[in-house]
Structures are given as C-alpha cells and as structure tokens.
C-alpha atoms as a PDB file:
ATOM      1  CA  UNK A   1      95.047 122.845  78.358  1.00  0.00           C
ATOM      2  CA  UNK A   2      95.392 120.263  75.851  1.00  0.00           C
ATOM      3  CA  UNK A   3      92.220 119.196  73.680  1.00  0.00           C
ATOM      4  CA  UNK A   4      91.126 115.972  73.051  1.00  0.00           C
ATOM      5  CA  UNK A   5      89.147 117.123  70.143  1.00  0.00           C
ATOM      6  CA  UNK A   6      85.790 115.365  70.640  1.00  0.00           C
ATOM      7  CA  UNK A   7      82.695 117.120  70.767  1.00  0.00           C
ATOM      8  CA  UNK A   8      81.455 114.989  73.362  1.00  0.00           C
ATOM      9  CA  UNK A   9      80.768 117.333  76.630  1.00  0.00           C
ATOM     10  CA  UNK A  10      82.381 114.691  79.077  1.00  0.00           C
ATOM     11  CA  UNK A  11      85.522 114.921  76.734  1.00  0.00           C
ATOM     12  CA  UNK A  12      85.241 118.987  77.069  1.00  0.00           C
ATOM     13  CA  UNK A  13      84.594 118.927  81.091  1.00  0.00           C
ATOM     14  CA  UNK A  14      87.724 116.034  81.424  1.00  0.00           C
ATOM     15  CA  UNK A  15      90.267 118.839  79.739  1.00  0.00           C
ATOM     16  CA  UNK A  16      89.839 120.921  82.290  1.00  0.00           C
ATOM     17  CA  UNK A  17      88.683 118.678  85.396  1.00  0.00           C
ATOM     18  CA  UNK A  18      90.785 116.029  85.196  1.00  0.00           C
ATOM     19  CA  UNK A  19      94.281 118.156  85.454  1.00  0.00           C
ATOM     20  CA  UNK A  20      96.371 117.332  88.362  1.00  0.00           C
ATOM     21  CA  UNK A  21      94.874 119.266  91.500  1.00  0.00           C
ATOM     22  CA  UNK A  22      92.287 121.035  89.709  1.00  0.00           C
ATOM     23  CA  UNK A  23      89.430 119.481  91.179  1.00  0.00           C
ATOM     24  CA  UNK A  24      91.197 120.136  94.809  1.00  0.00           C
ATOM     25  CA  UNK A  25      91.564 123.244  93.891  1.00  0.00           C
ATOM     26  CA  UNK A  26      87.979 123.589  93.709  1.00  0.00           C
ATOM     27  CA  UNK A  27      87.711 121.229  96.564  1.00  0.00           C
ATOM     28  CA  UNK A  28      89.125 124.096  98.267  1.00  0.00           C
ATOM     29  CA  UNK A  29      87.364 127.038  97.314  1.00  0.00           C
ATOM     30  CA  UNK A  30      83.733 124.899  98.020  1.00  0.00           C
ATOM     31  CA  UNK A  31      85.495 124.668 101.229  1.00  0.00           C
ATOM     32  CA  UNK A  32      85.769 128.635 101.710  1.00  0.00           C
ATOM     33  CA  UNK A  33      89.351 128.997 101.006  1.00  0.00           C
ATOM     34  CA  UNK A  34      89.464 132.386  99.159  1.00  0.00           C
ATOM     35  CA  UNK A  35      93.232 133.221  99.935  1.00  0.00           C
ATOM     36  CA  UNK A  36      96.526 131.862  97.949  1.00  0.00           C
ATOM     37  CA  UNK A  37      97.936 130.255 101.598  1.00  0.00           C
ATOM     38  CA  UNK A  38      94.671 129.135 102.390  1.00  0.00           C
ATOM     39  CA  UNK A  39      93.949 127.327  99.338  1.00  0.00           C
ATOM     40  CA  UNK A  40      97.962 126.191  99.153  1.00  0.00           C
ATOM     41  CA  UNK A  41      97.297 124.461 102.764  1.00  0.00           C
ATOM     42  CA  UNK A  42      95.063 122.303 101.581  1.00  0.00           C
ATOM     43  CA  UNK A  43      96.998 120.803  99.197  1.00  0.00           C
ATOM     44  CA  UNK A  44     100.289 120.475 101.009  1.00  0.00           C
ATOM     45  CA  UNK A  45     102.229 118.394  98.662  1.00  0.00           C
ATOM     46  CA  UNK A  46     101.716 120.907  95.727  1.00  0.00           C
ATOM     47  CA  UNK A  47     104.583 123.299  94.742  1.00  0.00           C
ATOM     48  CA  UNK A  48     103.578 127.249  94.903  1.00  0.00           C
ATOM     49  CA  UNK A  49     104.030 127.513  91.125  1.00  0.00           C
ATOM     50  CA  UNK A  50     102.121 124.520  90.006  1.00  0.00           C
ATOM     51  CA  UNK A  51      99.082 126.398  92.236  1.00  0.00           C
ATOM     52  CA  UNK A  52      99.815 129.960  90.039  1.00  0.00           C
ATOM     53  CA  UNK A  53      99.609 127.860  87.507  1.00  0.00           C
ATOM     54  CA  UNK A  54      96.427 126.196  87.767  1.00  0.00           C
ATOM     55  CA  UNK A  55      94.532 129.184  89.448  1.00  0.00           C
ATOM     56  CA  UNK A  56      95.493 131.072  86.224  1.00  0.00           C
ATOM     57  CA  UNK A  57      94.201 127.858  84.123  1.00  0.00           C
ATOM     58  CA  UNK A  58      90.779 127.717  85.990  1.00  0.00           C
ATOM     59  CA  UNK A  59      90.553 131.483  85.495  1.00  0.00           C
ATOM     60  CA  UNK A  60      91.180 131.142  82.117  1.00  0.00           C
ATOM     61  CA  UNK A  61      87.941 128.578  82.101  1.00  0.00           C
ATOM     62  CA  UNK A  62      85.712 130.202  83.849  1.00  0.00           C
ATOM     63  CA  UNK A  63      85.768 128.477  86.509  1.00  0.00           C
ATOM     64  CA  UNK A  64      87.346 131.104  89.510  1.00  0.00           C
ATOM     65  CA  UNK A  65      87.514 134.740  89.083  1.00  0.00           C
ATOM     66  CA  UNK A  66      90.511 136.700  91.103  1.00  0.00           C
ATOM     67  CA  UNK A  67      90.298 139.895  92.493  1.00  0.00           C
ATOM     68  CA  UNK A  68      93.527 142.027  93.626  1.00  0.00           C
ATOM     69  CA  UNK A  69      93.676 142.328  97.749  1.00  0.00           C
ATOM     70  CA  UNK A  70      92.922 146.328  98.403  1.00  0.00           C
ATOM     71  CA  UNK A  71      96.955 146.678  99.454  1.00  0.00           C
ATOM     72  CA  UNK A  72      98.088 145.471  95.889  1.00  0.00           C
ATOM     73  CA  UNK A  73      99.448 142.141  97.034  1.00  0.00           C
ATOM     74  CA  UNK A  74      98.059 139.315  95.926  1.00  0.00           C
ATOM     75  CA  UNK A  75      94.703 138.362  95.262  1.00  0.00           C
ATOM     76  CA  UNK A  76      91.635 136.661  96.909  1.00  0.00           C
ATOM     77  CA  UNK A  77      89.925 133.476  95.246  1.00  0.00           C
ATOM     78  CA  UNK A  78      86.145 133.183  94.504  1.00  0.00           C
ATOM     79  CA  UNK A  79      84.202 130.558  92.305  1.00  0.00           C
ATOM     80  CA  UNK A  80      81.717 131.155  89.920  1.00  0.00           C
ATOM     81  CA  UNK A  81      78.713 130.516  89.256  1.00  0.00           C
ATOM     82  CA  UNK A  82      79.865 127.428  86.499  1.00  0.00           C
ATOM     83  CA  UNK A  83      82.357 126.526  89.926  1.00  0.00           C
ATOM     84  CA  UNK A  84      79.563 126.451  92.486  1.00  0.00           C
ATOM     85  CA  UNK A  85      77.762 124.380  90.129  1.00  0.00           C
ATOM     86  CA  UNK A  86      81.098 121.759  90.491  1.00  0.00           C
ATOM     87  CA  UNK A  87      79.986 121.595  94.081  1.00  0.00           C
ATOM     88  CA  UNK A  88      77.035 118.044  92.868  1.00  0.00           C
ATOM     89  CA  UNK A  89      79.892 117.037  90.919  1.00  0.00           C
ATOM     90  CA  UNK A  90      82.801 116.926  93.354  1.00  0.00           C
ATOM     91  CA  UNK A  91      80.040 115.637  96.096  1.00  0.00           C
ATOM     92  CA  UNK A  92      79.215 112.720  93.668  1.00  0.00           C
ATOM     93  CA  UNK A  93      82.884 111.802  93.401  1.00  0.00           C
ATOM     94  CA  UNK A  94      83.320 111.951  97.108  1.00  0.00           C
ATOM     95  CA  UNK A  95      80.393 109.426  97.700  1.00  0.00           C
ATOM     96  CA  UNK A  96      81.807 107.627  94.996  1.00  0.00           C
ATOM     97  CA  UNK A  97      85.076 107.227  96.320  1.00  0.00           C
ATOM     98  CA  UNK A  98      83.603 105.983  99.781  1.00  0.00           C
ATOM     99  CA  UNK A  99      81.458 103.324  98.752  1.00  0.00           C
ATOM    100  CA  UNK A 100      84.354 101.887  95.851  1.00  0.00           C
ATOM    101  CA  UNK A 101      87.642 103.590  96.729  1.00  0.00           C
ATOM    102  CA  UNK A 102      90.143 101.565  99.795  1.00  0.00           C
ATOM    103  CA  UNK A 103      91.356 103.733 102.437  1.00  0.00           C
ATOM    104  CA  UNK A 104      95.385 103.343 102.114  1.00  0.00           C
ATOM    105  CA  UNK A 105      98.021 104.471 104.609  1.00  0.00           C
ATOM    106  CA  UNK A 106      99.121 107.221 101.918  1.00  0.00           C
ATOM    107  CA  UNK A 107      95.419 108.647 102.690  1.00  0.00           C
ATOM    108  CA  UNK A 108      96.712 109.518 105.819  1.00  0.00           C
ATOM    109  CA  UNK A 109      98.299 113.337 105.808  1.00  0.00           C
ATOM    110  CA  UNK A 110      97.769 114.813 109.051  1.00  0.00           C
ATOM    111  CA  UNK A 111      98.186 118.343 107.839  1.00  0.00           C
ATOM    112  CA  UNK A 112      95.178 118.385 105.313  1.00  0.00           C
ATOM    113  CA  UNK A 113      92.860 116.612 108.642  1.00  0.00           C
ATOM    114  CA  UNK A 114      93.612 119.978 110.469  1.00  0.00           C
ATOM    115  CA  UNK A 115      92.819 121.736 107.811  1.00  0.00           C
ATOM    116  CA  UNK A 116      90.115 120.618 106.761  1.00  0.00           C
ATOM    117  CA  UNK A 117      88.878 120.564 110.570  1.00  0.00           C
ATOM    118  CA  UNK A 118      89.904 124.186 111.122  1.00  0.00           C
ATOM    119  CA  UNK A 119      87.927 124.852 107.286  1.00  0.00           C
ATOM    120  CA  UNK A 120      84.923 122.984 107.283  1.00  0.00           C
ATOM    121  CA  UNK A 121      84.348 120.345 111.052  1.00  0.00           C
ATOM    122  CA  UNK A 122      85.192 123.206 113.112  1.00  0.00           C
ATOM    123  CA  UNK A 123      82.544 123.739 115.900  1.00  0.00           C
ATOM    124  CA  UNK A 124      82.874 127.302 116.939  1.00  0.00           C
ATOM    125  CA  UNK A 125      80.504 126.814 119.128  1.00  0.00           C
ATOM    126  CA  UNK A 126      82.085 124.477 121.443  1.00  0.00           C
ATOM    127  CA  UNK A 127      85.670 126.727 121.137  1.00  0.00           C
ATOM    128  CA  UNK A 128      86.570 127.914 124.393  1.00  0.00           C
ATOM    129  CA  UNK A 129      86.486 132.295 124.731  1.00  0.00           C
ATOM    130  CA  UNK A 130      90.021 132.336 125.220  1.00  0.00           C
ATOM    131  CA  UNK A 131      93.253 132.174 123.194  1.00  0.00           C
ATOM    132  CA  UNK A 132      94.573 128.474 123.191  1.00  0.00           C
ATOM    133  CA  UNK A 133      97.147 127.059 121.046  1.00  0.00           C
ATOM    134  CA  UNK A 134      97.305 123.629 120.616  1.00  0.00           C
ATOM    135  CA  UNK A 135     100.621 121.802 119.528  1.00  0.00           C
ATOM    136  CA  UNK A 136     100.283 118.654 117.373  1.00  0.00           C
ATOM    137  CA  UNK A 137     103.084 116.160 117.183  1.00  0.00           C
ATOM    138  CA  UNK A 138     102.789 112.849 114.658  1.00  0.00           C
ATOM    139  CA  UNK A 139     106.068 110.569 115.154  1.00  0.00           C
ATOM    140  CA  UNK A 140     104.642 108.452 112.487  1.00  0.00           C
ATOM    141  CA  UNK A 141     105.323 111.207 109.666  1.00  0.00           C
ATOM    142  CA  UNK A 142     108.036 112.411 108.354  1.00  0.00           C
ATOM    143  CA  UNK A 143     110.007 115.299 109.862  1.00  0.00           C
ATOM    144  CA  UNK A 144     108.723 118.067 107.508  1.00  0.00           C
ATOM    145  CA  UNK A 145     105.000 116.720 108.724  1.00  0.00           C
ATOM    146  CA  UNK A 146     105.629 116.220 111.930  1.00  0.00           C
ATOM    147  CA  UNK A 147     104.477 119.123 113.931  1.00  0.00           C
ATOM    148  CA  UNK A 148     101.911 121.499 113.894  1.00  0.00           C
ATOM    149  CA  UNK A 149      99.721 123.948 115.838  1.00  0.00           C
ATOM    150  CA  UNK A 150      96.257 125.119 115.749  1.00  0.00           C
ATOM    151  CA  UNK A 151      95.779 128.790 117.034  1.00  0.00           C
ATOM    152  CA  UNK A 152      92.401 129.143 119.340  1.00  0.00           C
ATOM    153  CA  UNK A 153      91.550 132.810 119.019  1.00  0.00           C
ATOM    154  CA  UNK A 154      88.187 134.996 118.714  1.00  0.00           C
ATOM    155  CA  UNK A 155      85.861 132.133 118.281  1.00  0.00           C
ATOM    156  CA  UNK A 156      87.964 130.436 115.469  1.00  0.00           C
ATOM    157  CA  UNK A 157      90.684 128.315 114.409  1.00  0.00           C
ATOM    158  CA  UNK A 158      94.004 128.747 112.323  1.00  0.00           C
ATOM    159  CA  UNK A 159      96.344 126.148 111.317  1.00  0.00           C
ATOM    160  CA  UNK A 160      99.779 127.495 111.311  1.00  0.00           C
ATOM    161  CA  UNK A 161     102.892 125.661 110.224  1.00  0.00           C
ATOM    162  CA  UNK A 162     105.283 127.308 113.180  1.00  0.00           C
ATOM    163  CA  UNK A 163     104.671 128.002 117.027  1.00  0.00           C
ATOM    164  CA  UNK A 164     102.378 130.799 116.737  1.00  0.00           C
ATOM    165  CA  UNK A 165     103.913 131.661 120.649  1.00  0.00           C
ATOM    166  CA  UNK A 166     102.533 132.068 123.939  1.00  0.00           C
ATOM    167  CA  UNK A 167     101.755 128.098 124.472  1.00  0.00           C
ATOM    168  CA  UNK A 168     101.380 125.339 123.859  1.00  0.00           C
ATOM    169  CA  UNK A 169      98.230 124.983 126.386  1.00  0.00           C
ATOM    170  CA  UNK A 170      97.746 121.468 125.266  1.00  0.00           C
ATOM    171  CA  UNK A 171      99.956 119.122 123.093  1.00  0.00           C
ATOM    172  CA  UNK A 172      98.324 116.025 121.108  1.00  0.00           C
ATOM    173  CA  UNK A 173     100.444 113.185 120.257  1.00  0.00           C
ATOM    174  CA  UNK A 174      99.183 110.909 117.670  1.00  0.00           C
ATOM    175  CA  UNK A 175      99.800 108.636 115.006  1.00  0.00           C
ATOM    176  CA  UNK A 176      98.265 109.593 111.979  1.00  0.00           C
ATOM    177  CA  UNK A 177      96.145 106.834 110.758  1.00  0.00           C
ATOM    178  CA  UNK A 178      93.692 106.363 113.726  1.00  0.00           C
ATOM    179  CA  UNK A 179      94.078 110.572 113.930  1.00  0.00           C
ATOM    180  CA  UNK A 180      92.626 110.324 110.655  1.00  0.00           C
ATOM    181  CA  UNK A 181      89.948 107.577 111.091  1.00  0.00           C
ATOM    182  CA  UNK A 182      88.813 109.530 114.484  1.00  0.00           C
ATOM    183  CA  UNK A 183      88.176 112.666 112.529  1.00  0.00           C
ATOM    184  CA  UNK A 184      86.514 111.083 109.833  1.00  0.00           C
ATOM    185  CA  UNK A 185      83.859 109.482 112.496  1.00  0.00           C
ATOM    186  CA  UNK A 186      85.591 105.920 112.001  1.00  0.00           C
ATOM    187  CA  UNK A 187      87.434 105.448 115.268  1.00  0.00           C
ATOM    188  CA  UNK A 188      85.655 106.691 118.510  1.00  0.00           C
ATOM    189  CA  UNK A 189      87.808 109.143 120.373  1.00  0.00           C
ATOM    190  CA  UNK A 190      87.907 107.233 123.742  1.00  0.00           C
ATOM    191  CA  UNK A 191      88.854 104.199 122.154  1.00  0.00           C
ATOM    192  CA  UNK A 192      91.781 105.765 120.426  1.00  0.00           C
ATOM    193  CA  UNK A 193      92.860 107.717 123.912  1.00  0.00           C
ATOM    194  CA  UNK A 194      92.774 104.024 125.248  1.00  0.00           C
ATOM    195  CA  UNK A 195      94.720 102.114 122.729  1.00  0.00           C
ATOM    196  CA  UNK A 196      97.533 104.513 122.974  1.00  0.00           C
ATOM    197  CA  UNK A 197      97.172 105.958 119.542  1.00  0.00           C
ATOM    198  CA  UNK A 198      96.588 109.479 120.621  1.00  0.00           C
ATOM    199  CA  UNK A 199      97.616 110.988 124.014  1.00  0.00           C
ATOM    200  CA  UNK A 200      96.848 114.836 125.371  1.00  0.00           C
ATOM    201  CA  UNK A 201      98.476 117.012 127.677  1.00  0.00           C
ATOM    202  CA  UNK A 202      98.038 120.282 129.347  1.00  0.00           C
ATOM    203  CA  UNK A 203      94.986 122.354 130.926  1.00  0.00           C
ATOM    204  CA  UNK A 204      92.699 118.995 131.404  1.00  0.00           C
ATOM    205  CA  UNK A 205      89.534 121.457 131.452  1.00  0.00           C
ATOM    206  CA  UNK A 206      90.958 121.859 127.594  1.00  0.00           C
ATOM    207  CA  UNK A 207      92.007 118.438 126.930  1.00  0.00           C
ATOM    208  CA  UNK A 208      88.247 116.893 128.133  1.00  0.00           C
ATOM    209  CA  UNK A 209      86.384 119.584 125.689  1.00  0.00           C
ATOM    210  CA  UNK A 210      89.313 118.917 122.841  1.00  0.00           C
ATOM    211  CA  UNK A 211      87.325 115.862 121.219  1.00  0.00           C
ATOM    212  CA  UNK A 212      84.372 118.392 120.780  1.00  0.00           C
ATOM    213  CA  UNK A 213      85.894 121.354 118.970  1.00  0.00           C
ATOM    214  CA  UNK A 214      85.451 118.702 115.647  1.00  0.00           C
ATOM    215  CA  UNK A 215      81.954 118.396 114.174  1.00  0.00           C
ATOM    216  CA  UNK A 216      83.884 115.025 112.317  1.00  0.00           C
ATOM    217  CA  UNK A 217      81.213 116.295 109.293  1.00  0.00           C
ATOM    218  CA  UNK A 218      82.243 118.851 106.833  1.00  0.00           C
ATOM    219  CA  UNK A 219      79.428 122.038 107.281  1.00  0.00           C
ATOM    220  CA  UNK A 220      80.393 123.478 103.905  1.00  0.00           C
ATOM    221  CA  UNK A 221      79.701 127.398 103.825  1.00  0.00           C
ATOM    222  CA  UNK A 222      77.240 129.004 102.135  1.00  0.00           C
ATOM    223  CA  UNK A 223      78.861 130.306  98.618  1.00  0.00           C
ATOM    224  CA  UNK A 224      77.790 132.819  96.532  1.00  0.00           C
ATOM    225  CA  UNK A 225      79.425 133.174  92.459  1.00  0.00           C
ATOM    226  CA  UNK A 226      81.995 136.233  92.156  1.00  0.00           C
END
C-alpha cells in the first residue's frame, strides 16, 4: 500500500482504510461473512481478483487472518482483534453517512439488500419450518441484476444467484428503490404493496408472513478475534 509518509496516525490508518473496498470488506466480515463467496456477495460490483487482492492486503496489515478450509480449497475469513476494534469506527461512519450523506438512486442495488437481509435483518425466528424458495424479480435493474432467489431451508436463509430448484413458492416483484427504502424501515410495507411498487405471489399463508422474515435492523453477530 502506498505511504503517505506522515507520522500522523490518521495518515497511517487512511493507507490502509481508505483503499477501494477495504472498509466493505470489513463491513463484511463485522457482518459474519467468513467465506470468499460470502464476503464476494456483498460487494457485487467487485471483480474476484481485486477481492484476492485486498484480502491478501488486509492480511498483510493485520487486520484479517485466513485459515485453509480442512479439504485444501480455499480458505475461511476471520478478523482480528485490531479488525473487531474497526467495528466503532465503521459504525461511526455509518451514522455519519445518515445524518450528512443523500440517498441517490445508485444506492439502490437490490442484490446487496438481500444480502444483507439474509446476513444480518434476518429473523429466524419468524422463518417458516419448511423449505421455501422465494424468486425475486426487479424490472428496474439491469438484466445481470435482475433476478434472484432466496433459499428458505433449516431455519435460515441463502441468497443464491440461480434457481436453487424445486419452486418458486412465492415470487416478489419490485422496483428497487422503494424495495430498498422498505428494508431500510423508510417505506412501510403495506404502503408499498398498495402503490404498486412491490407485488407477491404464491402460497398467500407465505406471502402474509413474507414482510416479517426482515428485522429491517442489522443484529450484527457476536465476533470473536482469530
């Protein structure tokens, strides 16, 4: 990483923080991502060897530690204890951001919402026992981020990028800003249903309880430093 050679310790933290997707990156791990895919789906728009590269860079700092999978491939993700310790810093930028930063229609990525709700708003609680997939369709996007599904299965939730089979038991149309503002407790979810932004159909036991599967607040997990 290049230096800016001050002694200064903001100057020392920026070399490493403010890289392009580093702070994501640990985004992501605070948000228990501890697998390459995982972490990759939460920053969709960021190539596979820009996300080697940086894992090896934060490695390098101190900041994650990797340890190879029992089978040989790959590796799993874990911060330490200098990374947990990001966790005041990246909150502070988040409350930051909502109090001085506009909320653009380029904020508006559908795939990183059902993500993040299938990381960190998911309420297992309310999941129903049995395998459901749900199939998400956003006209609004662009083809390559049009169409997703979120696999129901032992009291949790995957996102998947293909038709993980054997559905869809409900399909949700919606366009992606009010998606967004709904999950992020801005738009009420009966108000979007009757504006037209988002429709759902299927099993209507499912599509009632659908609303309720999202906490719409991030319940980070407990972390402990590798």
């Amino acid at each position: 990483m290049p230096s800016y050679r001050q002694y200064c310790p903001v100057a020392r933290a920026t070399e490493i923080l403010a890289e392009r997707w580093n702070l994501l990156i640990i985004r992501n791990l605070l948000f228990g991502a501890t697998t390459f895919s995982a972490i990759a789906q939460g920053v969709p728009t960021m190539s596979r060897s820009m996300l080697v590269k940086r894992l090896r860079d934060l490695e390098r700092a101190g900041i994650i530690a990797a340890t190879p999978k029992p089978n040989g491939q790959g590796s799993t993700y874990g911060l330490t204890e200098a990374g947990i310790d990001l966790g005041e810093v990246v909150d502070a930028m988040g409350r930051w951001a909502l109090t001085w930063v506009d909320m653009l229609p380029e904020h508006t990525d559908p795939g990183f919402v059902l993500w993040a709700w299938c990381q960190v708003q998911l309420d297992r609680a309310a999941l129903p026992g049995e395998r459901v997939v749900v199939q998400f369709e956003f006209p609004d996007e662009a083809v390559g981020n049009r169409h997703f599904w979120m696999l129901i299965d032992n009291g949790d939730a995957e996102l998947c990028a293909t038709d993980p089979g054997g559905g869809p038991d409900l399909v949700v149309t919606a366009r992606s800003g009010p998606f967004v503002d709904w999950h992020r407790g801005e738009l009420a979810w009966s108000q979007a249903v009757r504006r037209g932004d988002i429709t759902v159909a299927g099993d209507r036991r499912l599509a009632r309880a659908f609303p309720s599967w999202n906490t719409r607040t991030p319940i980070l997990p407990p972390l402990s430093p590798v």
